[in-house]
Protein backbone atom coordinates (compact mmCIF):
# COMPACT_ATOMS: atom_id res chain seq x y z
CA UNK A 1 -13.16 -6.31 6.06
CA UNK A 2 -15.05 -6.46 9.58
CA UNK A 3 -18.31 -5.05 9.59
CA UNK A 4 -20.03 -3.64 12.32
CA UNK A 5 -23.63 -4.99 12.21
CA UNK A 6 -26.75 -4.83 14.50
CA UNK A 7 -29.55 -6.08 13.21
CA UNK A 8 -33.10 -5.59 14.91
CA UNK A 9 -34.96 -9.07 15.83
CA UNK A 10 -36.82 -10.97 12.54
CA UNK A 11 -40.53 -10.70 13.44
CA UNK A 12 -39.72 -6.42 13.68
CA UNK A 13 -38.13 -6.28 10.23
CA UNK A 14 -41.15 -6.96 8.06
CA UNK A 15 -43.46 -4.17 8.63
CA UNK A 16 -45.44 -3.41 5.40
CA UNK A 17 -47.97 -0.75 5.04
CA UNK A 18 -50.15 -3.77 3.42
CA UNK A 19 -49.84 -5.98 6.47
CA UNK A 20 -50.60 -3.56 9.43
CA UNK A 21 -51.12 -0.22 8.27
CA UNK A 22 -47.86 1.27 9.28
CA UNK A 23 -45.54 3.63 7.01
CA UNK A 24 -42.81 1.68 6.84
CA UNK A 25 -41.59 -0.67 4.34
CA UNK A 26 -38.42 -2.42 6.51
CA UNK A 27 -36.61 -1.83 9.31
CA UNK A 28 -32.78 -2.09 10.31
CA UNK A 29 -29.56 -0.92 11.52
CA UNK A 30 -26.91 1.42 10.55
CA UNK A 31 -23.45 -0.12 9.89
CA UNK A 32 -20.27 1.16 8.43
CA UNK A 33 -16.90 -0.40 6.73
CA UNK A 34 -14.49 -0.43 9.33
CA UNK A 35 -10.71 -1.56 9.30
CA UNK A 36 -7.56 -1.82 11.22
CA UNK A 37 -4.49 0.74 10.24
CA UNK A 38 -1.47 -1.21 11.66
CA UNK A 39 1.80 -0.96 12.48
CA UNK A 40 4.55 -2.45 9.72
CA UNK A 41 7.81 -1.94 11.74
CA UNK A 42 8.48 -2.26 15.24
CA UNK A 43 9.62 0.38 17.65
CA UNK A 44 8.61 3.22 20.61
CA UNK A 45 5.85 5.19 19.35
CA UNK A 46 6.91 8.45 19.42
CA UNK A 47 3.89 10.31 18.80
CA UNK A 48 0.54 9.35 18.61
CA UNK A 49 -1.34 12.26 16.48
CA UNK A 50 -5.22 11.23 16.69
CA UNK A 51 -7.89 10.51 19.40
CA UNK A 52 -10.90 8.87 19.09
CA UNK A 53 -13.71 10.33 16.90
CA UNK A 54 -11.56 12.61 15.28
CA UNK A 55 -12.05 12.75 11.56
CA UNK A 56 -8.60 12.12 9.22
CA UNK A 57 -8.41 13.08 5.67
CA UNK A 58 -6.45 10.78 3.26
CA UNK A 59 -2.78 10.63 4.10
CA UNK A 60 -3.07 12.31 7.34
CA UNK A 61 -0.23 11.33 9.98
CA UNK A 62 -2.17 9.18 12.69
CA UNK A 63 1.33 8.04 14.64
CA UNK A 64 5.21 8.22 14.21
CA UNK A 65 7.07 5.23 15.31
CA UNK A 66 10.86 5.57 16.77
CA UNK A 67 13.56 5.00 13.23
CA UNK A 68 16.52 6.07 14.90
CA UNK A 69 17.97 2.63 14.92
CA UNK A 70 16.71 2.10 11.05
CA UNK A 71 18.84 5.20 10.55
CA UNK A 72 21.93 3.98 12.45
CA UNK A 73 21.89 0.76 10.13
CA UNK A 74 21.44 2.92 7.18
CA UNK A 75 24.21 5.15 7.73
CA UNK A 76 26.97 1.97 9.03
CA UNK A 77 25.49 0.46 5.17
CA UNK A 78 26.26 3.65 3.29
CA UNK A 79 29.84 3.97 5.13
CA UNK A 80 30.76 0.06 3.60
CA UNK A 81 29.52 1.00 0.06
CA UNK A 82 31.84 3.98 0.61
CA UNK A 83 34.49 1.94 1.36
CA UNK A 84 34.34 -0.42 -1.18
CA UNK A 85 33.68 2.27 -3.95
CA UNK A 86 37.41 3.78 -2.45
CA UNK A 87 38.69 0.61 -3.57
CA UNK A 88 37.87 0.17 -7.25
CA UNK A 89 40.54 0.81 -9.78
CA UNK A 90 40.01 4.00 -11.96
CA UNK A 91 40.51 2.07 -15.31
CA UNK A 92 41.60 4.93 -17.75
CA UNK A 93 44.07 5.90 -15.18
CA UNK A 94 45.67 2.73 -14.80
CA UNK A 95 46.01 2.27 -18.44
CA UNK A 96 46.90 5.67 -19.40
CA UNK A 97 50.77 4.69 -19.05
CA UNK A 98 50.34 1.83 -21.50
CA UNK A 99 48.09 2.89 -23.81
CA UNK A 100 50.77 6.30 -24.42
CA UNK A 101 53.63 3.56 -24.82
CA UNK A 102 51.52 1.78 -27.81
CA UNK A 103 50.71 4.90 -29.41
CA UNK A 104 54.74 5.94 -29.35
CA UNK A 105 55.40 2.23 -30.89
CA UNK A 106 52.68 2.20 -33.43
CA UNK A 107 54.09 5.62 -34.59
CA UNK A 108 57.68 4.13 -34.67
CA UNK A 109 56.88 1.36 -36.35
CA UNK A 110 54.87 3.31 -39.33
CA UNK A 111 58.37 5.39 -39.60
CA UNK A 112 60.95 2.81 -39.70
CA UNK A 113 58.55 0.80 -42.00
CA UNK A 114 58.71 3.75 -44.34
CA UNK A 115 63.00 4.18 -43.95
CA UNK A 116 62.72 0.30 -44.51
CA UNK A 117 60.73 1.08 -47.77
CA UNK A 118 63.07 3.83 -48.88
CA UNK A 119 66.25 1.41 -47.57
CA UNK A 120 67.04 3.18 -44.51
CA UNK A 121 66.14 0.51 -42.03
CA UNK A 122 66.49 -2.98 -41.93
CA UNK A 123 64.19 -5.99 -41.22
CA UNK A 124 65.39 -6.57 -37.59
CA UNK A 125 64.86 -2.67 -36.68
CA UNK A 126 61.17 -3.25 -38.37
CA UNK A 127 60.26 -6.56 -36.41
CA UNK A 128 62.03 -5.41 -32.93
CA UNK A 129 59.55 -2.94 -33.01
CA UNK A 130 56.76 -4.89 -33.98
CA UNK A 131 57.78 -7.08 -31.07
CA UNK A 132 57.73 -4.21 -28.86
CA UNK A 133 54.45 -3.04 -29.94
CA UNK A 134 53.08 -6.50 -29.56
CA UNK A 135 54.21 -6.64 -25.74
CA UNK A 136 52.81 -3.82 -24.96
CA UNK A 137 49.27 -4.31 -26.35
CA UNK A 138 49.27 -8.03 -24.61
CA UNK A 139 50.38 -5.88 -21.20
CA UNK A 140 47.66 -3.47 -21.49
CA UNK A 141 44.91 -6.34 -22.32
CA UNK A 142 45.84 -7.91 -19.32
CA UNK A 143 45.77 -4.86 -17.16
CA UNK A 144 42.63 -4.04 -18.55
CA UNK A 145 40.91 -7.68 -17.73
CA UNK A 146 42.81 -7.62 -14.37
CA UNK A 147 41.30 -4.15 -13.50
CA UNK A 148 38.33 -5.19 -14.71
CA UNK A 149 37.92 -8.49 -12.63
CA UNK A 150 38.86 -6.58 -9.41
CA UNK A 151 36.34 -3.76 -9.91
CA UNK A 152 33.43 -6.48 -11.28
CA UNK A 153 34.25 -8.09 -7.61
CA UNK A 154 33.94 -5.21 -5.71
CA UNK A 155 30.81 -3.92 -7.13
CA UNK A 156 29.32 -7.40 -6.78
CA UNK A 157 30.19 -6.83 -3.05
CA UNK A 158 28.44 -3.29 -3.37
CA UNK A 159 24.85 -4.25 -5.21
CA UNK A 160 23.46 -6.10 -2.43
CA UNK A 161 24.58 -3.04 0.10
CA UNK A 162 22.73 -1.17 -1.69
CA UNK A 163 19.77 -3.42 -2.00
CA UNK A 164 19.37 -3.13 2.05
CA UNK A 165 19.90 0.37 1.75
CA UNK A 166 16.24 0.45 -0.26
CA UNK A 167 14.67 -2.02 2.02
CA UNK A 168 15.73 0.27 5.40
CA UNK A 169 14.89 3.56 3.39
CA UNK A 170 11.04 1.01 2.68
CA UNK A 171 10.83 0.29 6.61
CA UNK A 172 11.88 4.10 7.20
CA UNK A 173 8.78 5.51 5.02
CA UNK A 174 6.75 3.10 7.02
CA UNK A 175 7.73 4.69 10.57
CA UNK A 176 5.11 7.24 9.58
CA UNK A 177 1.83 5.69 9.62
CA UNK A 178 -0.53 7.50 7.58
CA UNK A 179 -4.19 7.27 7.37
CA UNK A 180 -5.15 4.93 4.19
CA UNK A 181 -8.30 6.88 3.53
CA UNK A 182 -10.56 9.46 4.63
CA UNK A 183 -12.21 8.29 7.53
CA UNK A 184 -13.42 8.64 11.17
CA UNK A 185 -11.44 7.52 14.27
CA UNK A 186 -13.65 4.60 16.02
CA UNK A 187 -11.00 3.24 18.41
CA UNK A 188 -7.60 3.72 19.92
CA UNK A 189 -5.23 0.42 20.57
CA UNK A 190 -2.21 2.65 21.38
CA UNK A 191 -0.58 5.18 23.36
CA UNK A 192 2.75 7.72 22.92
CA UNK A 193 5.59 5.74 24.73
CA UNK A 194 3.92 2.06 23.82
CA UNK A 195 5.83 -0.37 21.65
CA UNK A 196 4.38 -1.17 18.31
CA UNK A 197 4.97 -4.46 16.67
CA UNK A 198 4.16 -5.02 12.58
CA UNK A 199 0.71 -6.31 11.94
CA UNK A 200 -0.65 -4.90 15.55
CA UNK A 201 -3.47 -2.64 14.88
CA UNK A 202 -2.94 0.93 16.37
CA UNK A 203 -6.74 2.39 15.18
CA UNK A 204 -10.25 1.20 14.00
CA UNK A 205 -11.36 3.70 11.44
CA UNK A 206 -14.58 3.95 9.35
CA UNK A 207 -15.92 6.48 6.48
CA UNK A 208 -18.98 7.50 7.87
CA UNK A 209 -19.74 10.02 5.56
CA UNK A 210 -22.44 7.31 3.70
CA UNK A 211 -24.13 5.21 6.18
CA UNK A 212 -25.72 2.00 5.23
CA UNK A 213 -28.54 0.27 6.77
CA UNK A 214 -29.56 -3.35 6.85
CA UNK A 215 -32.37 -4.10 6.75
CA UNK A 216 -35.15 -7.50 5.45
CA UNK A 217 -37.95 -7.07 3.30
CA UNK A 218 -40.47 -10.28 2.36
CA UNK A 219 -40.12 -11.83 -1.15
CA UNK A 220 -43.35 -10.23 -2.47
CA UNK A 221 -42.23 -6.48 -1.91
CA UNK A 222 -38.95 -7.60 -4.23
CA UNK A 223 -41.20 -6.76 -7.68
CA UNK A 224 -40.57 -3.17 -6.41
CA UNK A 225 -37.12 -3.01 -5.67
CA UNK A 226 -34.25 -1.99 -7.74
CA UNK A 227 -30.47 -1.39 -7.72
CA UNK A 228 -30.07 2.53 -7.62
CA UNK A 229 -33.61 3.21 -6.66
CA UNK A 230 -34.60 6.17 -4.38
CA UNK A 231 -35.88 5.64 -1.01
CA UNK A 232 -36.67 7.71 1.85
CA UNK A 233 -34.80 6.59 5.29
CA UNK A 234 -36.37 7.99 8.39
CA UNK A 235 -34.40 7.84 12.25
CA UNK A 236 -35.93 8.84 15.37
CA UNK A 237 -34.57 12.29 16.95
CA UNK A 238 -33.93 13.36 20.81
CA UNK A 239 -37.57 15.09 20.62
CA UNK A 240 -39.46 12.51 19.54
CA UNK A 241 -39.84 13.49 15.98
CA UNK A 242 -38.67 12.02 12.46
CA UNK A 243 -36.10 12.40 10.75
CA UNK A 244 -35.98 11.81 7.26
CA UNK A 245 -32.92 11.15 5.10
CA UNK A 246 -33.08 10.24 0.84
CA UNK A 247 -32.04 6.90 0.46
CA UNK A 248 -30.38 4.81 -2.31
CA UNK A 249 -30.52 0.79 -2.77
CA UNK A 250 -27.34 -0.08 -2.86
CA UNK A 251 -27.55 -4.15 -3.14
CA UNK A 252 -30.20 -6.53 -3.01
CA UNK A 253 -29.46 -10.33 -1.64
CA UNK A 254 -30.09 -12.83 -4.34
CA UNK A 255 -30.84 -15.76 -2.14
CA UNK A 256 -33.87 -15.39 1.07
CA UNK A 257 -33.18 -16.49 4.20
CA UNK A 258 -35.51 -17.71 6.68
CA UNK A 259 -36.74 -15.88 10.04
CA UNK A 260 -36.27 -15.78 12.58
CA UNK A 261 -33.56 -18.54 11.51
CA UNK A 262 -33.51 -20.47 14.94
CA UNK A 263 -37.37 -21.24 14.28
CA UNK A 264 -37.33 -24.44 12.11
CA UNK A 265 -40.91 -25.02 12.52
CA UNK A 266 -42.99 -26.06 9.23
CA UNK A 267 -45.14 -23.11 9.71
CA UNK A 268 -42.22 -20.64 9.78
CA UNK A 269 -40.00 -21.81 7.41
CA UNK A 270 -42.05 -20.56 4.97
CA UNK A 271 -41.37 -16.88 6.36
CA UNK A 272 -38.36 -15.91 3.47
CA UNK A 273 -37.00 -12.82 3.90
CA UNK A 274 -34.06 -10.72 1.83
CA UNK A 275 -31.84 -8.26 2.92
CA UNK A 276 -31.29 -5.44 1.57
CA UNK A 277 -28.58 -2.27 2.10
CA UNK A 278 -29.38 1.31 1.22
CA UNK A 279 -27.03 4.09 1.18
CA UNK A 280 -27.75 7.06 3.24
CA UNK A 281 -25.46 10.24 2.54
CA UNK A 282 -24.47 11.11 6.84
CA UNK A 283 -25.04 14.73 7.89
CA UNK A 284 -23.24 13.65 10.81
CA UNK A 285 -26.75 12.39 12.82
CA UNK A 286 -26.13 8.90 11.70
CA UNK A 287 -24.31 6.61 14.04
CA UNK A 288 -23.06 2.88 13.88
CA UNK A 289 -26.56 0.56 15.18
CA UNK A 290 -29.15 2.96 15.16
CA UNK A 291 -31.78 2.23 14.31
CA UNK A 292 -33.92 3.40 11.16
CA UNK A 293 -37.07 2.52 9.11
CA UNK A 294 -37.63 2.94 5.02
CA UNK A 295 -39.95 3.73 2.73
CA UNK A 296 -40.08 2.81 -0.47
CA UNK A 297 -41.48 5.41 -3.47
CA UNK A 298 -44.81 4.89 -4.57
């Protein structure tokens, strides 16, 4: 995920109120989460719903993307399955013929075997029929695997129809691109009318409803720091004044780094520094690099 940072010069960043008699315990820079909503399909954008520094909820349409061809290919896939599904062979219909011609045998067999048991029918009338019978149920076994077969063949044709069916009706969902999260727009790639391709980025968006700010503080002032802890953040305002925000730390570094890093003298290596990011609920005042200074409680 790209950040947007801006982070003030080394030597400014580690003011303590021990050092040089100044309020502040570090400086830094506002920065924000931003990422990319993209395009997935390609096509005309048909409508392009946001502008800059507008603020989208969750879900929120940000731009439509042409799907009238996605439709058309849809539609010619549905008419094939329907086609295909005109051909299968309605089993019980096909066998109904046969199946009433086994039950009229099995029924004339039962009586002449019971004339043959009170000597009214001979042998040959009792096995002709049994032949018969026999016949019949080898004709409607085969009609039943031959109706079978066909119909297995035709809806083997059918399954992967429909399988590009859901994968259009997948790219069609995706013609709507919707906002991933709450969020503010930061930039516009896009325009109504412009082609989008998949994986081209349409908007830069960023929550900026918690700002954090980066900022360094010197390895002895770590005894006093603390995952969660409350601070107080303070900006400057257009009249010269303050302005002070409550604070949370929100992550600590675990390894110090040395400033500024492109000094690799002996005497200021020794200068280790850790950053540190602290949460700042935004009234809407805060903005991506501005400055700020923090205290820490007492």
């Amino acid at each position: 995920m790209k950040k947007i940072l801006t982070i003030l010069f080394a030597p400014l960043l580690l003011v303590s109120c021990k050092s040089d008699g100044d309020k502040a315990d570090a400086y830094g820079n506002f920065e924000a989460d931003t990422y990319y909503v993209s395009a997935e399909v390609n096509g005309k954008i048909t409508a392009f719903k946001t502008d800059e520094g507008n603020k989208v909820k969750k879900g929120q349409v940000i731009a439509t993307v042409d799907s009238m061809q996605l439709y058309f290919q849809k539609n010619q896939l549905k008419a094939r399955v329907a086609a295909l599904k005109s051909k299968l062979q309605d089993v019980p219909v096909q066998l109904a013929s046969l199946q009433e011609q086994e039950q009229m045998l099995l029924r004339e067999v039962n009586r002449v075997k019971s004339l043959f048991t009170d000597s009214a029918a001979t042998q040959k009338q009792v096995d002709d029929l049994t032949s018969q019978l026999k016949v019949v149920q080898k004709q409607l076994a085969a009609t039943k695997s031959q109706l079978s077969t066909a119909n297995r063949g035709l809806l083997a044709e059918i399954e992967p129809l429909q399988w590009q069916i859901r994968q259009i009706e997948d790219q069609l969902t995706k013609t709507v691109i919707k906002a991933p999260q709450a969020g503010t727009i930061l930039e516009t790639f896009k325009e109504e009318g412009e082609l989008a391709m998949p994986g081209q980025p349409l908007v830069k968006m960023a929550n900026l409803s918690t700002m954090t700010l980066r900022g360094f503080v010197a390895g002895d002032q770590l005894a006093q720091l603390k995952i969660g802890q409350q601070v107080n953040v303070s900006v400057d305002t257009q009249d010269g004044e303050m302005k002070t925000y409550p604070g949370t730390i929100a992550w600590i570094a675990s390894e110090a780094e040395f400033t500024p890093k492109v000094i690799q003298t002996k005497e200021e290596r020794v200068n280790l520094v850790y950053a540190v990011k602290f949460d700042v609920k935004n009234d809407g005042g805060l903005k991506i690099g501005m400055p700020g200074e923090v205290v820490f409680g007492k």
